[in-house]
Protein backbone atom coordinates (compact mmCIF):
# COMPACT_ATOMS: atom_id res chain seq x y z
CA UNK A 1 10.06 -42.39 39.79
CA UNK A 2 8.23 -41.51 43.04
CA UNK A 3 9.99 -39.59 45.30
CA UNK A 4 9.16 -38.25 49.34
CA UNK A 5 9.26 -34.85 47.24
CA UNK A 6 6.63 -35.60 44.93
CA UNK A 7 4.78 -37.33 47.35
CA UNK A 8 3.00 -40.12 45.81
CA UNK A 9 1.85 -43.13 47.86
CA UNK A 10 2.48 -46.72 47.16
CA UNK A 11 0.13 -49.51 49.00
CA UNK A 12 0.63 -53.40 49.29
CA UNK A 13 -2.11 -55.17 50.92
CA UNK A 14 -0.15 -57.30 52.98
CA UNK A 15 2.99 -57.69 55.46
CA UNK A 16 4.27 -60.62 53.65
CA UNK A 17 3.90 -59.24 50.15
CA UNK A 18 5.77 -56.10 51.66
CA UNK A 19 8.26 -58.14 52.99
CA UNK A 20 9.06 -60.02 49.64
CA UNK A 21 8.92 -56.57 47.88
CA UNK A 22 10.93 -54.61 50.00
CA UNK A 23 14.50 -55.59 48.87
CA UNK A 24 13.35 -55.12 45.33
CA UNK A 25 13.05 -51.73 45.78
CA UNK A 26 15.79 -51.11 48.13
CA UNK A 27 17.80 -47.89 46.85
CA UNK A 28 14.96 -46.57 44.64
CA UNK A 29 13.53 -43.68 47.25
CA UNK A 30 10.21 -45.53 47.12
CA UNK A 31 8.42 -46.28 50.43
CA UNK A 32 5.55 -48.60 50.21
CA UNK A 33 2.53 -49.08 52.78
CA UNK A 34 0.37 -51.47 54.07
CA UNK A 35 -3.18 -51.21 53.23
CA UNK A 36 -4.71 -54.03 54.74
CA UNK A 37 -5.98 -57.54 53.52
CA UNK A 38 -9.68 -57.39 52.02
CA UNK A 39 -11.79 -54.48 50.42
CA UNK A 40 -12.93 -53.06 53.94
CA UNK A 41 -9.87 -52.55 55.89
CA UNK A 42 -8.23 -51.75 52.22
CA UNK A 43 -10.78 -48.80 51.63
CA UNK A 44 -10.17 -47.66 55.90
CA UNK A 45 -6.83 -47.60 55.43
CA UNK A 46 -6.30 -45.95 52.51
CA UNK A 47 -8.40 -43.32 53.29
CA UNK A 48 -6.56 -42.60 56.55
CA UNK A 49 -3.73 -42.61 54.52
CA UNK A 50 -4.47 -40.08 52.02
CA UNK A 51 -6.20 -38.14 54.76
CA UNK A 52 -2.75 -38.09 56.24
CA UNK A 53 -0.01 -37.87 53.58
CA UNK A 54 -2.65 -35.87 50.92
CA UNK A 55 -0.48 -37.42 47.68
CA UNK A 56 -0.41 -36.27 44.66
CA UNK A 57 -1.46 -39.74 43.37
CA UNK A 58 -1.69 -43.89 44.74
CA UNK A 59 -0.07 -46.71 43.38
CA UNK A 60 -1.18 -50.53 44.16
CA UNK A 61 0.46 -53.36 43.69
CA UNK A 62 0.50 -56.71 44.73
CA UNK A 63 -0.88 -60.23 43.80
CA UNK A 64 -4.22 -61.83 42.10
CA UNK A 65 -5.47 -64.16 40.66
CA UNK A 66 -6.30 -65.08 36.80
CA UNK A 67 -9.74 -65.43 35.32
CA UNK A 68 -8.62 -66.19 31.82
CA UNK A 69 -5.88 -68.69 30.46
CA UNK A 70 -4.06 -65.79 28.91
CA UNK A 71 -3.36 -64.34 31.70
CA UNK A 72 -0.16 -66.94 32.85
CA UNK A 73 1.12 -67.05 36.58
CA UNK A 74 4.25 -65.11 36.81
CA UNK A 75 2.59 -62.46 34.37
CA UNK A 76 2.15 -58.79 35.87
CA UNK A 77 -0.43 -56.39 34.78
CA UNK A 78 -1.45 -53.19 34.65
CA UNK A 79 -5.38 -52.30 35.09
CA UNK A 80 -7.77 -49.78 33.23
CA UNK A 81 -10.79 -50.40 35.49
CA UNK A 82 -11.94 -52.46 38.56
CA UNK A 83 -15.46 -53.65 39.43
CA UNK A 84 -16.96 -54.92 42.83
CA UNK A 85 -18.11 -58.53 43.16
CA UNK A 86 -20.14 -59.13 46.09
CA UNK A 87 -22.29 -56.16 47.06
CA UNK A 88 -25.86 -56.64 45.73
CA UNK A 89 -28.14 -59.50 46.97
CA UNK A 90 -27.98 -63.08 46.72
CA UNK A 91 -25.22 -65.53 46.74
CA UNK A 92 -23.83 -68.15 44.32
CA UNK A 93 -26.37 -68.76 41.33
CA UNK A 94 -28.57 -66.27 42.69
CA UNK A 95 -26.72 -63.46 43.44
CA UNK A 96 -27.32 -60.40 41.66
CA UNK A 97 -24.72 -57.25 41.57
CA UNK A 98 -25.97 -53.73 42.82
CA UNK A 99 -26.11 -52.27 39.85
CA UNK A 100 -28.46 -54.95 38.27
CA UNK A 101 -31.19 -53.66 40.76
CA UNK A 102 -30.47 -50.29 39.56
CA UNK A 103 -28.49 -48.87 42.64
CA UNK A 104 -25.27 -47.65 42.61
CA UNK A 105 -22.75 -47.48 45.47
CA UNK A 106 -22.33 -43.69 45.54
CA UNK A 107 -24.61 -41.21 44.57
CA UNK A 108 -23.18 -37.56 45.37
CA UNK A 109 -21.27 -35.57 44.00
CA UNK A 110 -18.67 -38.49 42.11
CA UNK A 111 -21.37 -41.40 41.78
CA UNK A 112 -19.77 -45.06 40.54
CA UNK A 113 -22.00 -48.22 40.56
CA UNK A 114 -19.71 -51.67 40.49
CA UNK A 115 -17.18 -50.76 37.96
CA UNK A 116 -14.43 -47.43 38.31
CA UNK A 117 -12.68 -46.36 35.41
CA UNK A 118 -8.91 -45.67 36.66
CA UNK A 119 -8.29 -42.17 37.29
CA UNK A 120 -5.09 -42.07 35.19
CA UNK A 121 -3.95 -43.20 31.71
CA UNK A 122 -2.09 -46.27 30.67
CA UNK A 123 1.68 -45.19 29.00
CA UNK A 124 3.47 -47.71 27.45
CA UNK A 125 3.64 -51.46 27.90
CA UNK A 126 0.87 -53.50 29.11
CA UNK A 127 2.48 -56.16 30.66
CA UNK A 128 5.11 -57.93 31.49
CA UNK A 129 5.90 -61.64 32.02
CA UNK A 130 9.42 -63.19 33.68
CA UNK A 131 8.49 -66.35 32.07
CA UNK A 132 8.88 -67.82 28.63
CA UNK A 133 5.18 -67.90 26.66
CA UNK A 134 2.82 -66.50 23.81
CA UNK A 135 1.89 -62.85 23.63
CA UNK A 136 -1.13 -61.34 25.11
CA UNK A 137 -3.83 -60.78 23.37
CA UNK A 138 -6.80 -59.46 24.83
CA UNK A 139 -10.08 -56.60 25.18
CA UNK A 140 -8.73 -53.17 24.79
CA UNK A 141 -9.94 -52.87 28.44
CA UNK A 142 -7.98 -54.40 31.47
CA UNK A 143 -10.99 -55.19 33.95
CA UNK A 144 -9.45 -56.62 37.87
CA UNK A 145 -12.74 -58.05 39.97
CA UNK A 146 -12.48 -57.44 43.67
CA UNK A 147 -13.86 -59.57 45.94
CA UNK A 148 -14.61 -60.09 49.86
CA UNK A 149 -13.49 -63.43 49.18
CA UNK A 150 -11.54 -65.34 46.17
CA UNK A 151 -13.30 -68.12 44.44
CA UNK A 152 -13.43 -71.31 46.10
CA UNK A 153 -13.80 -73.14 42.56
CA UNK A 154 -13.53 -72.59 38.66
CA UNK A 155 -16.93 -72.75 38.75
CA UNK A 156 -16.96 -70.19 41.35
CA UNK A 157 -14.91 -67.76 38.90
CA UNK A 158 -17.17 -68.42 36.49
CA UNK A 159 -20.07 -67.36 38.14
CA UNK A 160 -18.09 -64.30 38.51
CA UNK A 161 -17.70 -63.84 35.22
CA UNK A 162 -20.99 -64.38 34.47
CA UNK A 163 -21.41 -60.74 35.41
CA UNK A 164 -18.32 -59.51 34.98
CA UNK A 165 -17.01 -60.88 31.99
CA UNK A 166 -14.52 -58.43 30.75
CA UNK A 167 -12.39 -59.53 34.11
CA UNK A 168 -9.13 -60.82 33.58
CA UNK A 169 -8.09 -61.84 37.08
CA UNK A 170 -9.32 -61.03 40.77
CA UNK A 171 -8.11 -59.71 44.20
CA UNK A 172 -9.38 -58.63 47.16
CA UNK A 173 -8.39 -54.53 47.75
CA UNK A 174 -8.62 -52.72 44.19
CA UNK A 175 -12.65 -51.71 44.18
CA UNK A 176 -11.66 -50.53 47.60
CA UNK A 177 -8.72 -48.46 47.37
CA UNK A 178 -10.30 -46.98 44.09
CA UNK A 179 -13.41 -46.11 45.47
CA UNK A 180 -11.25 -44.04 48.13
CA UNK A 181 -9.31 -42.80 45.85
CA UNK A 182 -12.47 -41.72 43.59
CA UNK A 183 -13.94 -40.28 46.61
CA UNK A 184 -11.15 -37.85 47.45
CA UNK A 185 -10.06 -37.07 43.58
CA UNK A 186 -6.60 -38.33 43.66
CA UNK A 187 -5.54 -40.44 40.93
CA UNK A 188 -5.14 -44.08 41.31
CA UNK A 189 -3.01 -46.81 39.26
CA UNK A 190 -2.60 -50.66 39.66
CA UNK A 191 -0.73 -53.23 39.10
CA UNK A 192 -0.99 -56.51 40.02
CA UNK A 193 1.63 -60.00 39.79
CA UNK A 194 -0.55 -63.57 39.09
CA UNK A 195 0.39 -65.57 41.28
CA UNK A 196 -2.64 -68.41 40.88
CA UNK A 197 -5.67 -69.65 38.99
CA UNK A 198 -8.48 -67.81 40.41
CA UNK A 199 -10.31 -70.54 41.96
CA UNK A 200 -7.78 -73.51 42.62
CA UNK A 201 -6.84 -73.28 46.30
CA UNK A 202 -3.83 -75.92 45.75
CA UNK A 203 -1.07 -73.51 46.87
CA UNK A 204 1.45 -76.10 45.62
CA UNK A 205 0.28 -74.29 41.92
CA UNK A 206 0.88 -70.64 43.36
CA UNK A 207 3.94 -68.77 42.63
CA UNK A 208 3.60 -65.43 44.99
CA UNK A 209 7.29 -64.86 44.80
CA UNK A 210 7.56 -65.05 40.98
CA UNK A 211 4.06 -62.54 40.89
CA UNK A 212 5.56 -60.27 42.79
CA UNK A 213 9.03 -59.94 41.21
CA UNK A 214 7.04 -59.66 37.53
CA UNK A 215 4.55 -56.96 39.28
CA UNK A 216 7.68 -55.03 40.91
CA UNK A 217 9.68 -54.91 37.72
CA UNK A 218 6.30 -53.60 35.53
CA UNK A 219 5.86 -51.33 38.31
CA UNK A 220 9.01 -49.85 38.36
CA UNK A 221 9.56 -50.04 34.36
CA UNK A 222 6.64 -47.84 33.96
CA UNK A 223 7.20 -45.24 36.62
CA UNK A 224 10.33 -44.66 35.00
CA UNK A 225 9.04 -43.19 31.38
């Protein structure tokens, strides 16, 4: 379990998600940090961070949304990669992802185009889900699409899927904090609660308090082995 010792930082994106979070992990040693709403002040801030604390490893969790059926609000999962939706040229039908037009969105020394393998393995269970339903059964690889904005629409997600199809569900920080992450070789993990259906802006359907209970308790399930 992360310790001050062992130095390992844990980001939320938000004040409110902290706040709901916070009691959960009251008495476990863990302190978690803000890292800031939206894949630019997510990728500042967790660069000053790492900059400052130099951990051994980051941890992020919080809340998305799904991009597949199977993947039920209240469900928490763990990720294997993230990609970047947004950066390229275009918008809506048109738009076309960076790496289409053959750039990618580092070159040096570490260069990643609009996907990032995580940095550290998967051990043990996938996921976990506080609410009665079937099993999971999806691709080998988890895939969470970042955004500078969530989709408006299902037919917005799909459009997002279009080029991106592996995703399972979207947020707004985890291209960003990776691509920190990537950039200053420090292994990066993340989890994330559902608390919607990517696209459907109805909050009435959202359940950020389940999400974030289910993401907490994967979290801390799997820090433990």
């Amino acid at each position: 379990m992360p310790t001050e010792n062992r130095n390992e930082l844990v980001l939320v994106p938000t004040p409110r998600e902290l706040s709901i979070l916070a009691p959960r992990f009251a008495g476990t040693g863990i302190t978690l940090e803000v890292c800031g709403f939206g894949p630019i002040v997510a990728a500042a801030r967790t660069t000053q961070l790492v900059d400052r604390m130099r951990p051994s490893a980051v941890f992020l969790i919080g809340i998305a949304g799904s991009l597949r059926d199977e993947v039920m609000i209240g469900s928490a999962w763990e990720f294997d990669a993230v990609g970047c939706y947004g950066i390229g040229v275009g918008e809506g039908e048109l738009f076309q992802p960076a790496s289409k037009l053959g750039y990618h969105q580092w070159d040096q020394d570490c260069p990643f185009g609009d996907v990032l393998d995580l940095s550290s393995p998967r051990r043990g269970a996938r996921a976990i889900d506080n609410r009665p339903r079937t099993s999971h059964c999806l691709d080998d690889q988890r895939l969470l699409l970042t955004a500078c904005s969530c989709s408006d629409s299902a037919a917005d997600a799909l459009r997002r899927l279009r080029w991106f199809p592996g995703a399972i569900a979207e947020d707004m920080e985890g291209f960003a904090v990776a691509a920190a992450c990537r950039l200053a070789n420090v292994p990066l993990r993340i989890w994330r609660g559902i608390s919607n259906r990517a696209g459907d802006r109805d909050k009435a359907n959202w359940d950020i308090q389940g999400a974030l209970m289910a993401v907490a308790d994967l979290f801390l399930q799997e820090i433990a082995r």
